[in-house]
PDB file of N, CA and C in Angstrom:
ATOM      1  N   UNK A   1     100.179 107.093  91.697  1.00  0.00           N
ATOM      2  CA  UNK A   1      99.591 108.327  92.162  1.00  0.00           C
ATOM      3  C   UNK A   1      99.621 109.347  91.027  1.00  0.00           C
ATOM      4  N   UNK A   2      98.638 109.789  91.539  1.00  0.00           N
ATOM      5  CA  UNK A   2      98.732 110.973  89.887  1.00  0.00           C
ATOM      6  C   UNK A   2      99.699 111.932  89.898  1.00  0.00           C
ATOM      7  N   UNK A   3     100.396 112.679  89.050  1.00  0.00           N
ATOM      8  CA  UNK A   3     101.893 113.353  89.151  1.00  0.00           C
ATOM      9  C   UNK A   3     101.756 114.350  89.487  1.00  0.00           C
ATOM     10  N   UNK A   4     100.999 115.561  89.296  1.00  0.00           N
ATOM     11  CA  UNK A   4     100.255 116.809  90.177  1.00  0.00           C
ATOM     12  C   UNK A   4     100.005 116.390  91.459  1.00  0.00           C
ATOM     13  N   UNK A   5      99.374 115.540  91.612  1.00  0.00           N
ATOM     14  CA  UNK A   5      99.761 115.198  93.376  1.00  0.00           C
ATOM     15  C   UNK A   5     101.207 114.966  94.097  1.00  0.00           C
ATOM     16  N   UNK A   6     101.329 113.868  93.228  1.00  0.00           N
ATOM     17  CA  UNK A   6     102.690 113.259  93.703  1.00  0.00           C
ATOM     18  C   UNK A   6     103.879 114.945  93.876  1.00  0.00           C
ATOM     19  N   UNK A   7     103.631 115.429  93.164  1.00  0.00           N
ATOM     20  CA  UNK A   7     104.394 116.689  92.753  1.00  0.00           C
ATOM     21  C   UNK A   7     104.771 117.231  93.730  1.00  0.00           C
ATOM     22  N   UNK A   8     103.586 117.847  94.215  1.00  0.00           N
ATOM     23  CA  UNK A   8     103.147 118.838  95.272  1.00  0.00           C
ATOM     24  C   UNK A   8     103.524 117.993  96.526  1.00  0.00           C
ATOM     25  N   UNK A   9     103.194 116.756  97.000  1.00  0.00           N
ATOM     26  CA  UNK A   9     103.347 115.924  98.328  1.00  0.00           C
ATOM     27  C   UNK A   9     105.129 116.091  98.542  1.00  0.00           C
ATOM     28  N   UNK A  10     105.804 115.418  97.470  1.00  0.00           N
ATOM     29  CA  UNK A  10     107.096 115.342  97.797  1.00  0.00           C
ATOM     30  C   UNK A  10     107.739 116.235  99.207  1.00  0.00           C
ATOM     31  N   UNK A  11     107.589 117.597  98.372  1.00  0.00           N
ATOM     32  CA  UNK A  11     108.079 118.460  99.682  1.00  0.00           C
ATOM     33  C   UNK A  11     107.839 118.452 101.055  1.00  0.00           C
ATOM     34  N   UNK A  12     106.398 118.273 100.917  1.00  0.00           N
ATOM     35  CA  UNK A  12     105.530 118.153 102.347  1.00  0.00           C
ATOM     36  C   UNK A  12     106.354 116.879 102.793  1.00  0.00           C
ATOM     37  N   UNK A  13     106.468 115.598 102.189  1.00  0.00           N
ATOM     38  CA  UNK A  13     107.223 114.372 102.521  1.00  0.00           C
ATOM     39  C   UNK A  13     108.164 114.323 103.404  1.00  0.00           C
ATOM     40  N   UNK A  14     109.246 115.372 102.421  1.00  0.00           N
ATOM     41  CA  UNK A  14     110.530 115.511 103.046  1.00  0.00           C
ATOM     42  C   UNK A  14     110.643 116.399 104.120  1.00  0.00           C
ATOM     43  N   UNK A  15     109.549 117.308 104.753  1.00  0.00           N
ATOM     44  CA  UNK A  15     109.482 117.513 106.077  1.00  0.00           C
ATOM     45  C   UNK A  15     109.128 116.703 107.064  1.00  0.00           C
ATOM     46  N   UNK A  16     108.085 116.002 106.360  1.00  0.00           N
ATOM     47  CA  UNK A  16     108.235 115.038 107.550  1.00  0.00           C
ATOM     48  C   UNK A  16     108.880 114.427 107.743  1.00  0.00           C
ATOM     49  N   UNK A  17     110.067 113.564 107.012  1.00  0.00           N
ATOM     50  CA  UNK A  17     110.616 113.035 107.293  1.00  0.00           C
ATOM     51  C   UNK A  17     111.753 113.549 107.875  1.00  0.00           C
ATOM     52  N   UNK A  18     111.945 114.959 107.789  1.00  0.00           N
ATOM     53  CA  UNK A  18     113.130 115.666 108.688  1.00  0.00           C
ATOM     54  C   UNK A  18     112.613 115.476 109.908  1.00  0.00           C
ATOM     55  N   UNK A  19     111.117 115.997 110.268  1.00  0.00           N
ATOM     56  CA  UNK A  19     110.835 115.345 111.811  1.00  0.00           C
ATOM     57  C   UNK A  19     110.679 113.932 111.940  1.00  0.00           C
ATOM     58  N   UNK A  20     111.145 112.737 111.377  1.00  0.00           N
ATOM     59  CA  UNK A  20     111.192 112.008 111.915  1.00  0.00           C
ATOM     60  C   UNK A  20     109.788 111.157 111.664  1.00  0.00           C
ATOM     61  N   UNK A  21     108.798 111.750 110.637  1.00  0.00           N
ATOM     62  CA  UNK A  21     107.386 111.068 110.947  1.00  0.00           C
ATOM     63  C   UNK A  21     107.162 110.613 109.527  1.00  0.00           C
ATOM     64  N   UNK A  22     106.736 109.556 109.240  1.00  0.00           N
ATOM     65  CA  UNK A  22     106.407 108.677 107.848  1.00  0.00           C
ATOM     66  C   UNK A  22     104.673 109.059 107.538  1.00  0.00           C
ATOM     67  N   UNK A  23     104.932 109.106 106.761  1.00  0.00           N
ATOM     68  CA  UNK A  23     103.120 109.596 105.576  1.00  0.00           C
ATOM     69  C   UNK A  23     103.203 108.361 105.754  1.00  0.00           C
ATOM     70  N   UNK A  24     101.789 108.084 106.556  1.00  0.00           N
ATOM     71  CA  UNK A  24     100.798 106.753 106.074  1.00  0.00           C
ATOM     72  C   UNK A  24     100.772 106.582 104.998  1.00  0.00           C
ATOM     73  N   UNK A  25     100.304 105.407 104.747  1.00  0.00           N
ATOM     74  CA  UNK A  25      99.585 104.792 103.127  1.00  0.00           C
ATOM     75  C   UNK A  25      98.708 105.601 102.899  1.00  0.00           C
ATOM     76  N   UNK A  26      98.930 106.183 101.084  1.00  0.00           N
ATOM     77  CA  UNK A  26      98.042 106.692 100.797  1.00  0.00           C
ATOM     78  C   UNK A  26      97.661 106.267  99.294  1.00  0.00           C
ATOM     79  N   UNK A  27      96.254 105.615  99.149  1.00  0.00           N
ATOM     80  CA  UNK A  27      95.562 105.536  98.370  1.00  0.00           C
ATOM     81  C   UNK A  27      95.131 106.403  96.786  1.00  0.00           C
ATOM     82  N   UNK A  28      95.563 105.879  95.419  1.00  0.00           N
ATOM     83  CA  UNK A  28      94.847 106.805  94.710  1.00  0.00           C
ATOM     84  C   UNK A  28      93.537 107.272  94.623  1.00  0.00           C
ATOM     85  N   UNK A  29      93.331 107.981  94.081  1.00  0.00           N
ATOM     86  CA  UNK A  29      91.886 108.431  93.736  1.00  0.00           C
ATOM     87  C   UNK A  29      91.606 107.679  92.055  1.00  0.00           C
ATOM     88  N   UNK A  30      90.610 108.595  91.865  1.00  0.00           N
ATOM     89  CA  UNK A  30      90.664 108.065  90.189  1.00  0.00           C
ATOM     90  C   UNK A  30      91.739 108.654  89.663  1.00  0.00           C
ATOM     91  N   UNK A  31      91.811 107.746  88.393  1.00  0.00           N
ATOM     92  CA  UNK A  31      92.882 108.206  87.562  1.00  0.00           C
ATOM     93  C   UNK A  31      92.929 109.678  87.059  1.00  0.00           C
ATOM     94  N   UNK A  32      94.555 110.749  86.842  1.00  0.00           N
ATOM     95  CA  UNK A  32      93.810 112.002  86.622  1.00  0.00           C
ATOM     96  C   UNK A  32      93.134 112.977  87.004  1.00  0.00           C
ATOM     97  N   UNK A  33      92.973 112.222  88.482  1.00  0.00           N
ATOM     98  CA  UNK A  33      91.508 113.416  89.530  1.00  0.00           C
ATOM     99  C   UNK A  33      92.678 113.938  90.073  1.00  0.00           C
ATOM    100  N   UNK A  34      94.001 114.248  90.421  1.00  0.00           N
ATOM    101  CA  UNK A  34      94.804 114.614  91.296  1.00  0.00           C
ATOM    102  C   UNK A  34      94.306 114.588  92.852  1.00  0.00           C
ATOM    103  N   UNK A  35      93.488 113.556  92.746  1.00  0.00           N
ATOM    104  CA  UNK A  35      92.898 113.063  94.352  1.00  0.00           C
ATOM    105  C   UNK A  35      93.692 111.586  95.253  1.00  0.00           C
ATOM    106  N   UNK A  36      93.965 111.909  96.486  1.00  0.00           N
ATOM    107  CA  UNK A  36      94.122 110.522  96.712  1.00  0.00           C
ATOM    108  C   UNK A  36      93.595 110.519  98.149  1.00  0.00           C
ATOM    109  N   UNK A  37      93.580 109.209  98.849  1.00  0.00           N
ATOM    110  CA  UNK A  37      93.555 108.676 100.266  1.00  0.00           C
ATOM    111  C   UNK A  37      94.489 109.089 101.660  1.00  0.00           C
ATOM    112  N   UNK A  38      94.910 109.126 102.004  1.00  0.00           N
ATOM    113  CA  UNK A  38      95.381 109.447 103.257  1.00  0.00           C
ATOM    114  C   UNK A  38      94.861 108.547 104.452  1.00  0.00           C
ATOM    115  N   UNK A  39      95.518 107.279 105.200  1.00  0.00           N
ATOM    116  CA  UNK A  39      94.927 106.621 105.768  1.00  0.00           C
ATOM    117  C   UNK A  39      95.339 106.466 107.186  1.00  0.00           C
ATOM    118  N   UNK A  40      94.947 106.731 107.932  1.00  0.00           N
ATOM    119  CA  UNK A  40      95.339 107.166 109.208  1.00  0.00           C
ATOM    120  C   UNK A  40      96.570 105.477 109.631  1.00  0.00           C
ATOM    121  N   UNK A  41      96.991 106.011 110.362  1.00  0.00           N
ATOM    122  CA  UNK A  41      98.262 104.873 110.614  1.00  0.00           C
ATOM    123  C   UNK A  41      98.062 103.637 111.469  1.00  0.00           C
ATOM    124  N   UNK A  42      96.834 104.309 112.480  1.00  0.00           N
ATOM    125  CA  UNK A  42      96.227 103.357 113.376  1.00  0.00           C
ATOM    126  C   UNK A  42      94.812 102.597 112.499  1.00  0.00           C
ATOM    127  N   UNK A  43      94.846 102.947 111.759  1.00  0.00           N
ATOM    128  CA  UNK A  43      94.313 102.185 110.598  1.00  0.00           C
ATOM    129  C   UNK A  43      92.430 102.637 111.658  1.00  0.00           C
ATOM    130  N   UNK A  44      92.648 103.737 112.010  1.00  0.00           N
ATOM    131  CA  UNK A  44      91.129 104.170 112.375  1.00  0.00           C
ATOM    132  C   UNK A  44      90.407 105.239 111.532  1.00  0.00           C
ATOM    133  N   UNK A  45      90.969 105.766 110.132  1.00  0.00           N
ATOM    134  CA  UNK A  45      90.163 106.508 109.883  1.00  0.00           C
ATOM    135  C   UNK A  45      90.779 106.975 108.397  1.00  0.00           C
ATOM    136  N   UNK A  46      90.152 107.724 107.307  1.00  0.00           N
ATOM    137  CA  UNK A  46      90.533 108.263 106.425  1.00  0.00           C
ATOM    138  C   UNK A  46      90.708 109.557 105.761  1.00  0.00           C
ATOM    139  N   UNK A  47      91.055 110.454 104.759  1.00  0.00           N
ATOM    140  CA  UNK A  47      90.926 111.548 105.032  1.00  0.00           C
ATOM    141  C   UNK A  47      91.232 111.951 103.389  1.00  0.00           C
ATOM    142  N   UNK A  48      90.804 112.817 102.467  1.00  0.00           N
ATOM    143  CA  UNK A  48      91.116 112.741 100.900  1.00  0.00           C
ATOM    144  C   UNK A  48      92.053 113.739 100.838  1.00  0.00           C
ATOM    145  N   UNK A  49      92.744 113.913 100.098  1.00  0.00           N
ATOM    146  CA  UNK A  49      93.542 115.331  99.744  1.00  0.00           C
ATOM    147  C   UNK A  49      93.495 115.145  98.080  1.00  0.00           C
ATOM    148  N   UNK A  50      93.796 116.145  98.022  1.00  0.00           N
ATOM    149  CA  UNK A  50      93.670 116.734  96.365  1.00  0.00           C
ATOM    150  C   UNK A  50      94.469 117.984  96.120  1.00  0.00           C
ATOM    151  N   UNK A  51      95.291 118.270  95.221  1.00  0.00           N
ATOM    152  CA  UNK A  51      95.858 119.111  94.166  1.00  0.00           C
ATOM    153  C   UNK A  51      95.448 119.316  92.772  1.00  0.00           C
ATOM    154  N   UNK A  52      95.269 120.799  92.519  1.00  0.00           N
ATOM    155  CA  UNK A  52      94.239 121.332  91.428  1.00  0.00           C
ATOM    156  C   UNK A  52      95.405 121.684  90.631  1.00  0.00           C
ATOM    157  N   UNK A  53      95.056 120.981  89.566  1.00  0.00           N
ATOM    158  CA  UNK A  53      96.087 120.785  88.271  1.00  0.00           C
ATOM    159  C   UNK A  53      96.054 122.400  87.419  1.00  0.00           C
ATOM    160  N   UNK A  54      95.515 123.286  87.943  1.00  0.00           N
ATOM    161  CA  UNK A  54      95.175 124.198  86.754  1.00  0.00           C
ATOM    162  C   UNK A  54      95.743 125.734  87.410  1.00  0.00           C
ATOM    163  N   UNK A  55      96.033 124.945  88.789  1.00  0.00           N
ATOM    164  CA  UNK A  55      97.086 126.028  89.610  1.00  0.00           C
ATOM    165  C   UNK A  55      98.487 126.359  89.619  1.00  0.00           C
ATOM    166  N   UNK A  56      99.197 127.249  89.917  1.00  0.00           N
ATOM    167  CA  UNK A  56     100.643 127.077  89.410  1.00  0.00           C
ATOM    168  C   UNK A  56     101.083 126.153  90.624  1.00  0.00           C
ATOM    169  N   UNK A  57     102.267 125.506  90.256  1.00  0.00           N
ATOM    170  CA  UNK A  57     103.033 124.267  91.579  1.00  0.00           C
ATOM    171  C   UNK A  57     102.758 124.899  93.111  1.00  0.00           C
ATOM    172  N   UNK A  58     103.778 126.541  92.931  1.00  0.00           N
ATOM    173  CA  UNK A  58     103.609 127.152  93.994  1.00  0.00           C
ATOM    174  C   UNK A  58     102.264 126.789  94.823  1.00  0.00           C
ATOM    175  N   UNK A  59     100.974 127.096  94.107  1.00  0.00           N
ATOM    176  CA  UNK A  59      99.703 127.356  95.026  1.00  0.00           C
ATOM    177  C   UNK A  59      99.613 125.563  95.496  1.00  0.00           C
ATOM    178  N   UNK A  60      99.507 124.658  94.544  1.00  0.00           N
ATOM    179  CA  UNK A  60      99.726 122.999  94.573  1.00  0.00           C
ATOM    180  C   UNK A  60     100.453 122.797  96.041  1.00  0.00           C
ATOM    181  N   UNK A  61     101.663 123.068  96.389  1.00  0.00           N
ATOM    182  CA  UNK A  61     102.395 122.525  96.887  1.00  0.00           C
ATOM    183  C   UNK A  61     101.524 123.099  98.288  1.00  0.00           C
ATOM    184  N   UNK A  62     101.274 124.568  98.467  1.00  0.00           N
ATOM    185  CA  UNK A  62     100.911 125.174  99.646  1.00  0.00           C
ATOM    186  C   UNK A  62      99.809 124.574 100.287  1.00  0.00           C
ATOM    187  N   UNK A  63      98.701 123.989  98.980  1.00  0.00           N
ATOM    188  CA  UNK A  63      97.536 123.627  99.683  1.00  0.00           C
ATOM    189  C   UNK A  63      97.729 122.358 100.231  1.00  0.00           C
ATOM    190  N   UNK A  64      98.478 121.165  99.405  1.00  0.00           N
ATOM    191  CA  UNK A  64      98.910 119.905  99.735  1.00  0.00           C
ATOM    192  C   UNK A  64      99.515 120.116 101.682  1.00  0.00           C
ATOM    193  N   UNK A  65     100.460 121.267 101.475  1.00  0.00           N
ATOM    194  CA  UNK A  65     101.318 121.095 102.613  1.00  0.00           C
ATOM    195  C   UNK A  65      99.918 121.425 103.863  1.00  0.00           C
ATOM    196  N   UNK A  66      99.000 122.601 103.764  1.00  0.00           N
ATOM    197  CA  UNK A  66      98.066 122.903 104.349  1.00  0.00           C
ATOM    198  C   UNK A  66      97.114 121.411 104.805  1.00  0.00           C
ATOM    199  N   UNK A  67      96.627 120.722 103.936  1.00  0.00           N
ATOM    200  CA  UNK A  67      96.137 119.277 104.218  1.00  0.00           C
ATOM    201  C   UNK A  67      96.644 118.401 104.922  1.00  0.00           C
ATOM    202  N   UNK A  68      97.907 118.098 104.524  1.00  0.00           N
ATOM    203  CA  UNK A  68      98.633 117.017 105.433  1.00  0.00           C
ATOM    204  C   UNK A  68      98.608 117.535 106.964  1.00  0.00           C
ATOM    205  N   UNK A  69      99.213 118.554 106.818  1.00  0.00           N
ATOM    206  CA  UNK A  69      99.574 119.085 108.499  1.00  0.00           C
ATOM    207  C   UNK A  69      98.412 119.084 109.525  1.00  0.00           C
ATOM    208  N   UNK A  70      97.186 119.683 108.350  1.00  0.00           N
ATOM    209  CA  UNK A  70      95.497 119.075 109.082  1.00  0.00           C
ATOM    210  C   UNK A  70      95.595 118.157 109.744  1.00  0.00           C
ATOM    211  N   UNK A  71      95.698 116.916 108.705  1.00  0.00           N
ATOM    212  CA  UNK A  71      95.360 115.664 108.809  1.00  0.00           C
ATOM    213  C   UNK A  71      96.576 114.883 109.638  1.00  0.00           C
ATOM    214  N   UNK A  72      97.658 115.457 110.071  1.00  0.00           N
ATOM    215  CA  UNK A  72      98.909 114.855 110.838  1.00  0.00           C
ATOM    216  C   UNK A  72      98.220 115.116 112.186  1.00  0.00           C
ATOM    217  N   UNK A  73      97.753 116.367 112.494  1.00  0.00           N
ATOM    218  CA  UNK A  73      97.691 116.880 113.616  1.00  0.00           C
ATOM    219  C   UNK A  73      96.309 116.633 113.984  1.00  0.00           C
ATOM    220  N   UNK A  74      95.283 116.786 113.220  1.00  0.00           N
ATOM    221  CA  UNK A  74      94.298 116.402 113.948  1.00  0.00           C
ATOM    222  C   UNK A  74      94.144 114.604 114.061  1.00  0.00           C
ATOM    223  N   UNK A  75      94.891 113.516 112.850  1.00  0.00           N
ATOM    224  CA  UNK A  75      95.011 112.523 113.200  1.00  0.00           C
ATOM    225  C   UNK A  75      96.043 111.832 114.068  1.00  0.00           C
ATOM    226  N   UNK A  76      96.909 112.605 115.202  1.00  0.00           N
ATOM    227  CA  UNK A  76      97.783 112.614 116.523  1.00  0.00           C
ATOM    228  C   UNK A  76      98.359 111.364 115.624  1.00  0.00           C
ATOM    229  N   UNK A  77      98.847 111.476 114.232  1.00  0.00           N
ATOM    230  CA  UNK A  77     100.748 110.938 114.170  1.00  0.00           C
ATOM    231  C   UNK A  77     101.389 111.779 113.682  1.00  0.00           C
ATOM    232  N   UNK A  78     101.201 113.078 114.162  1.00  0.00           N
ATOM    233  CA  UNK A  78     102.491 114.382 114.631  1.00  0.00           C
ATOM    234  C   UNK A  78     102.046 115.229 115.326  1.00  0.00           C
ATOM    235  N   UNK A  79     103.110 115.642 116.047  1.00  0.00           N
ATOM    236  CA  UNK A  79     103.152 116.042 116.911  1.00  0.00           C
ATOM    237  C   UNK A  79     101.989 117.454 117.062  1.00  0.00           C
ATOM    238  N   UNK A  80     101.121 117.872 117.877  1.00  0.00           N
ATOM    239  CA  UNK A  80     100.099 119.251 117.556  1.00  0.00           C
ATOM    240  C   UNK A  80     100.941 120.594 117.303  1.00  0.00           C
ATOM    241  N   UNK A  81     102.276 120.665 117.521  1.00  0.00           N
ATOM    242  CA  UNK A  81     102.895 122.102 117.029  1.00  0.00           C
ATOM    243  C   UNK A  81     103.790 121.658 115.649  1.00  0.00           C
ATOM    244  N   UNK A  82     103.287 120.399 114.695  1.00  0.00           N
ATOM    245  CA  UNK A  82     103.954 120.035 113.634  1.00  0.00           C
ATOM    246  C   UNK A  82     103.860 121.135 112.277  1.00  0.00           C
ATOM    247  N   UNK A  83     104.705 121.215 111.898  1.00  0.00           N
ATOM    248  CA  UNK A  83     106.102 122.023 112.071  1.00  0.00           C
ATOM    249  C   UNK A  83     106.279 122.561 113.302  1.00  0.00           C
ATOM    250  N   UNK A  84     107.499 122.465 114.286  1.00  0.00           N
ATOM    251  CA  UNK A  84     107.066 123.064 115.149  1.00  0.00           C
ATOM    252  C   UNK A  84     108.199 124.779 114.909  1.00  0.00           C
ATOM    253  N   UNK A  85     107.582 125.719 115.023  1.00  0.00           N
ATOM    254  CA  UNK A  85     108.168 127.295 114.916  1.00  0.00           C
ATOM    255  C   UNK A  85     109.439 127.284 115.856  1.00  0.00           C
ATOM    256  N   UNK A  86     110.722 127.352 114.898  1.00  0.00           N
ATOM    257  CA  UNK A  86     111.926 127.633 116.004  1.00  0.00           C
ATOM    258  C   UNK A  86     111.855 128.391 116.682  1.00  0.00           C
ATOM    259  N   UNK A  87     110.848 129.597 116.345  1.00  0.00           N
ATOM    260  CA  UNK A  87     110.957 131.189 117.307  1.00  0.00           C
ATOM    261  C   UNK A  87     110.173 130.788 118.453  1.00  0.00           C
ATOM    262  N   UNK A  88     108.953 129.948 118.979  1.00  0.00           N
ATOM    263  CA  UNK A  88     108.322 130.055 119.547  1.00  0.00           C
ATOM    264  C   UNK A  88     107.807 127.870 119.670  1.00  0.00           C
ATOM    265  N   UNK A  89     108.788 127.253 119.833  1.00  0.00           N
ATOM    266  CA  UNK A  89     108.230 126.123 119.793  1.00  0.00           C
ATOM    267  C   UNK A  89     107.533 125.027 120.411  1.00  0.00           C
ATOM    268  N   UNK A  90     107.254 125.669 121.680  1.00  0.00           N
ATOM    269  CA  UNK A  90     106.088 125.194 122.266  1.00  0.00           C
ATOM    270  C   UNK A  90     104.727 125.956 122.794  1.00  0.00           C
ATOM    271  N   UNK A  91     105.471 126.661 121.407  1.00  0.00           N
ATOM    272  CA  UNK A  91     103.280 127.735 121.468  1.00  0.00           C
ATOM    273  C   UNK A  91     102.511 127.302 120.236  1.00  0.00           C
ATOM    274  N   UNK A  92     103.551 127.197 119.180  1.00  0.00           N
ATOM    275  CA  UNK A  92     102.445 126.714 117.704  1.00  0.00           C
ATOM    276  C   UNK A  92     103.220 126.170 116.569  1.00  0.00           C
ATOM    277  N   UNK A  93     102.619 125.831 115.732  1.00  0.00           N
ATOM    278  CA  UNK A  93     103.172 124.932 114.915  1.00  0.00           C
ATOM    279  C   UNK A  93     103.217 125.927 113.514  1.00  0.00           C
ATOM    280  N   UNK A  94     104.080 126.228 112.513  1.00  0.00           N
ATOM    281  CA  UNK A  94     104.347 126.629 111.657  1.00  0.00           C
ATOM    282  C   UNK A  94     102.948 126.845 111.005  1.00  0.00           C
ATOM    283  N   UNK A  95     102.898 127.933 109.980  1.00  0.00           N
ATOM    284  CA  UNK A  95     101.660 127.927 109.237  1.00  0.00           C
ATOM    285  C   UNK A  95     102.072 128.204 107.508  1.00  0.00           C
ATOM    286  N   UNK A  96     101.434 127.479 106.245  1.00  0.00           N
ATOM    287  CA  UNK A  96     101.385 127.678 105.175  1.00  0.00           C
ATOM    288  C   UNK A  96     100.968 129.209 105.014  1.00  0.00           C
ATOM    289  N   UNK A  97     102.234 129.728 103.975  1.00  0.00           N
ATOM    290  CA  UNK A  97     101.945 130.961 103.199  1.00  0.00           C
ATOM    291  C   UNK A  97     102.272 131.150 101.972  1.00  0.00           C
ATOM    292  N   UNK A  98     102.057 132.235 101.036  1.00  0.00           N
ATOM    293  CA  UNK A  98     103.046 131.645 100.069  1.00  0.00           C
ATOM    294  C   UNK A  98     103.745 133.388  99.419  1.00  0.00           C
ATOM    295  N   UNK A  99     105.370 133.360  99.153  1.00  0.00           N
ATOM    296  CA  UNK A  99     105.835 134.511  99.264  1.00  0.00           C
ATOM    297  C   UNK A  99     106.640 134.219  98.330  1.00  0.00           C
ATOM    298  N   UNK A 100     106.803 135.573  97.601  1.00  0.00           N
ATOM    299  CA  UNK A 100     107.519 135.607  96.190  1.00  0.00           C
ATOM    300  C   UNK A 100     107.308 134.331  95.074  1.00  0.00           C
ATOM    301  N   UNK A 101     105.891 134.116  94.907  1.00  0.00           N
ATOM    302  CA  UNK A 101     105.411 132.695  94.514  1.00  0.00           C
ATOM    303  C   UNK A 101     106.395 131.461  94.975  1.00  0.00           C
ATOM    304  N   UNK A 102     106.068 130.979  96.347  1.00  0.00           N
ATOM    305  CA  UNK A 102     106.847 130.084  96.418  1.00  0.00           C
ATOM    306  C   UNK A 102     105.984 129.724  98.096  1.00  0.00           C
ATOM    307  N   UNK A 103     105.938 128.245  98.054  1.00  0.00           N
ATOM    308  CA  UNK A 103     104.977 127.796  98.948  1.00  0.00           C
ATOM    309  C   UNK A 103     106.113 127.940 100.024  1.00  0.00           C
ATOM    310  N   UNK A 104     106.097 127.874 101.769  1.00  0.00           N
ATOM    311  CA  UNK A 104     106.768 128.360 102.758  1.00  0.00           C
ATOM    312  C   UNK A 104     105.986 128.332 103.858  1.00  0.00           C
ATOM    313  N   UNK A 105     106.768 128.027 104.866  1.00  0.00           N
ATOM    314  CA  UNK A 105     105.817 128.142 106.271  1.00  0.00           C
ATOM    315  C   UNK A 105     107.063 129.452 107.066  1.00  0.00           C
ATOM    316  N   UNK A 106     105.490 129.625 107.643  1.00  0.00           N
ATOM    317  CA  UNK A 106     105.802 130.750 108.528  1.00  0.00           C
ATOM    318  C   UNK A 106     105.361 130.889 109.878  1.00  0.00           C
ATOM    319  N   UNK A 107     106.225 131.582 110.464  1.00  0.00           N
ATOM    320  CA  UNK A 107     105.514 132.112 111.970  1.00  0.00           C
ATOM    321  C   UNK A 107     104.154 132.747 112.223  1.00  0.00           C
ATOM    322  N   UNK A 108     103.244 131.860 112.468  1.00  0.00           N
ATOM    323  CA  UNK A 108     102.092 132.890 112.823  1.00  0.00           C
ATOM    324  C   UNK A 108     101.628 134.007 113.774  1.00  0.00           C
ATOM    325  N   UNK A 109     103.011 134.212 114.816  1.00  0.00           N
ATOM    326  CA  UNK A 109     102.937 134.982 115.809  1.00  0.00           C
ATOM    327  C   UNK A 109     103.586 136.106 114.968  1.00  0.00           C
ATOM    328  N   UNK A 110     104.519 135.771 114.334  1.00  0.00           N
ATOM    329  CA  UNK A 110     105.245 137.399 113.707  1.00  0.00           C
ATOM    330  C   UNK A 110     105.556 137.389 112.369  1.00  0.00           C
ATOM    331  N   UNK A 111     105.099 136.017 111.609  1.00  0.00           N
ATOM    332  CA  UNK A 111     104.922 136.377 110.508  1.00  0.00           C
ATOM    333  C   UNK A 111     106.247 136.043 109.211  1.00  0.00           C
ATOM    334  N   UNK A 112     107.166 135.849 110.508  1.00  0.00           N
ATOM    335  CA  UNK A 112     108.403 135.244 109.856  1.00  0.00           C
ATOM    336  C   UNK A 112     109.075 134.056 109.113  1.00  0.00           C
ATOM    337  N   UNK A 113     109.264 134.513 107.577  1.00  0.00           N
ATOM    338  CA  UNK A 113     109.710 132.946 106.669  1.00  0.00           C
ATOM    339  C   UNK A 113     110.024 132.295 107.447  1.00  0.00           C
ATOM    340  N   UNK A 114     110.210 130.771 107.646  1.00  0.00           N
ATOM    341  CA  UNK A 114     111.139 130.139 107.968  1.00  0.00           C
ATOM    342  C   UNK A 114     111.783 129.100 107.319  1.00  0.00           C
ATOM    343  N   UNK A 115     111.170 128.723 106.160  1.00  0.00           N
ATOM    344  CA  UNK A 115     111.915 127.757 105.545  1.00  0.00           C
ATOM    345  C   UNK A 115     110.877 127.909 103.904  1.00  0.00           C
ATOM    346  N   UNK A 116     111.062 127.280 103.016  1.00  0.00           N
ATOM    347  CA  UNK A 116     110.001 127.027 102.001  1.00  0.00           C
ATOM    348  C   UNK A 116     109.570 125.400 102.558  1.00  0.00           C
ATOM    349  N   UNK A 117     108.653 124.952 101.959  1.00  0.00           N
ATOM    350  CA  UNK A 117     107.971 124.257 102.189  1.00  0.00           C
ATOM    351  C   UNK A 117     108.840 122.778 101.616  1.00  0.00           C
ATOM    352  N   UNK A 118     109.543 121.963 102.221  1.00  0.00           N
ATOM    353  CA  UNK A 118     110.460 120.790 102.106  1.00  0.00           C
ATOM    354  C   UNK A 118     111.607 121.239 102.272  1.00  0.00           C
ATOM    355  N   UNK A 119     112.153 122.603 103.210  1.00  0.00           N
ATOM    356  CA  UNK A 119     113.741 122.806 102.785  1.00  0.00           C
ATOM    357  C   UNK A 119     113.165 122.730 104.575  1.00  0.00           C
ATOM    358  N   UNK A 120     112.748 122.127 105.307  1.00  0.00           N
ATOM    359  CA  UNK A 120     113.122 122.270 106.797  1.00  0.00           C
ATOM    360  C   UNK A 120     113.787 121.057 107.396  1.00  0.00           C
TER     361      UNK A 120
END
């Protein structure tokens, strides 16, 4: 996988795997494109993600984390409030922001840090 990707995914990784949910297989792109595959688990569908090498990590990591959670939630292998918001956890699911340059999900009802992005 290309290392600007790989980079940026890690974190996103290790949330999921705090909830408990495994990243499908995911496919490179071309070599260098910081593109890869994302392959749905029920093996019904696919989905690309990409990290822009010319961004600082911070913005990398936010958009990566923004994609997956797309693609978790609209491809139902996580849960629809994934991340789910300790303040409010069966109304919505955490949202990508990014504060004091540093990628982080937050409460979208009030706006509140809750973790950076792989420390949940």
């Amino acid at each position: 996988m290309d290392e600007v990707l790989r980079q940026a995914l890690e974190p996103v990784q290790r949330d999921l795997q705090s909830a408990g949910i495994s990243l499908p297989r995911i496919v490179d792109g071309w070599t260098g494109s910081g593109e890869a595959t994302v392959f749905d688990p029920g093996g019904f569908g696919a989905t690309g993600i990409w990290a822009d090498g010319s961004v600082p990590e911070f913005e990398r990591v936010a958009a990566v984390a923004d994609q997956i959670q797309e693609i978790a939630i609209e491809g139902r292998w996580a849960p629809t409030n994934w991340p789910p918001c300790p303040h409010h956890p069966d109304r919505h699911p955490l949202i990508v922001s990014i504060r004091d340059r540093q990628a982080v999900w937050v409460c979208p009802a009030d706006g509140v840090l809750i973790a950076p992005i792989g420390g949940l």
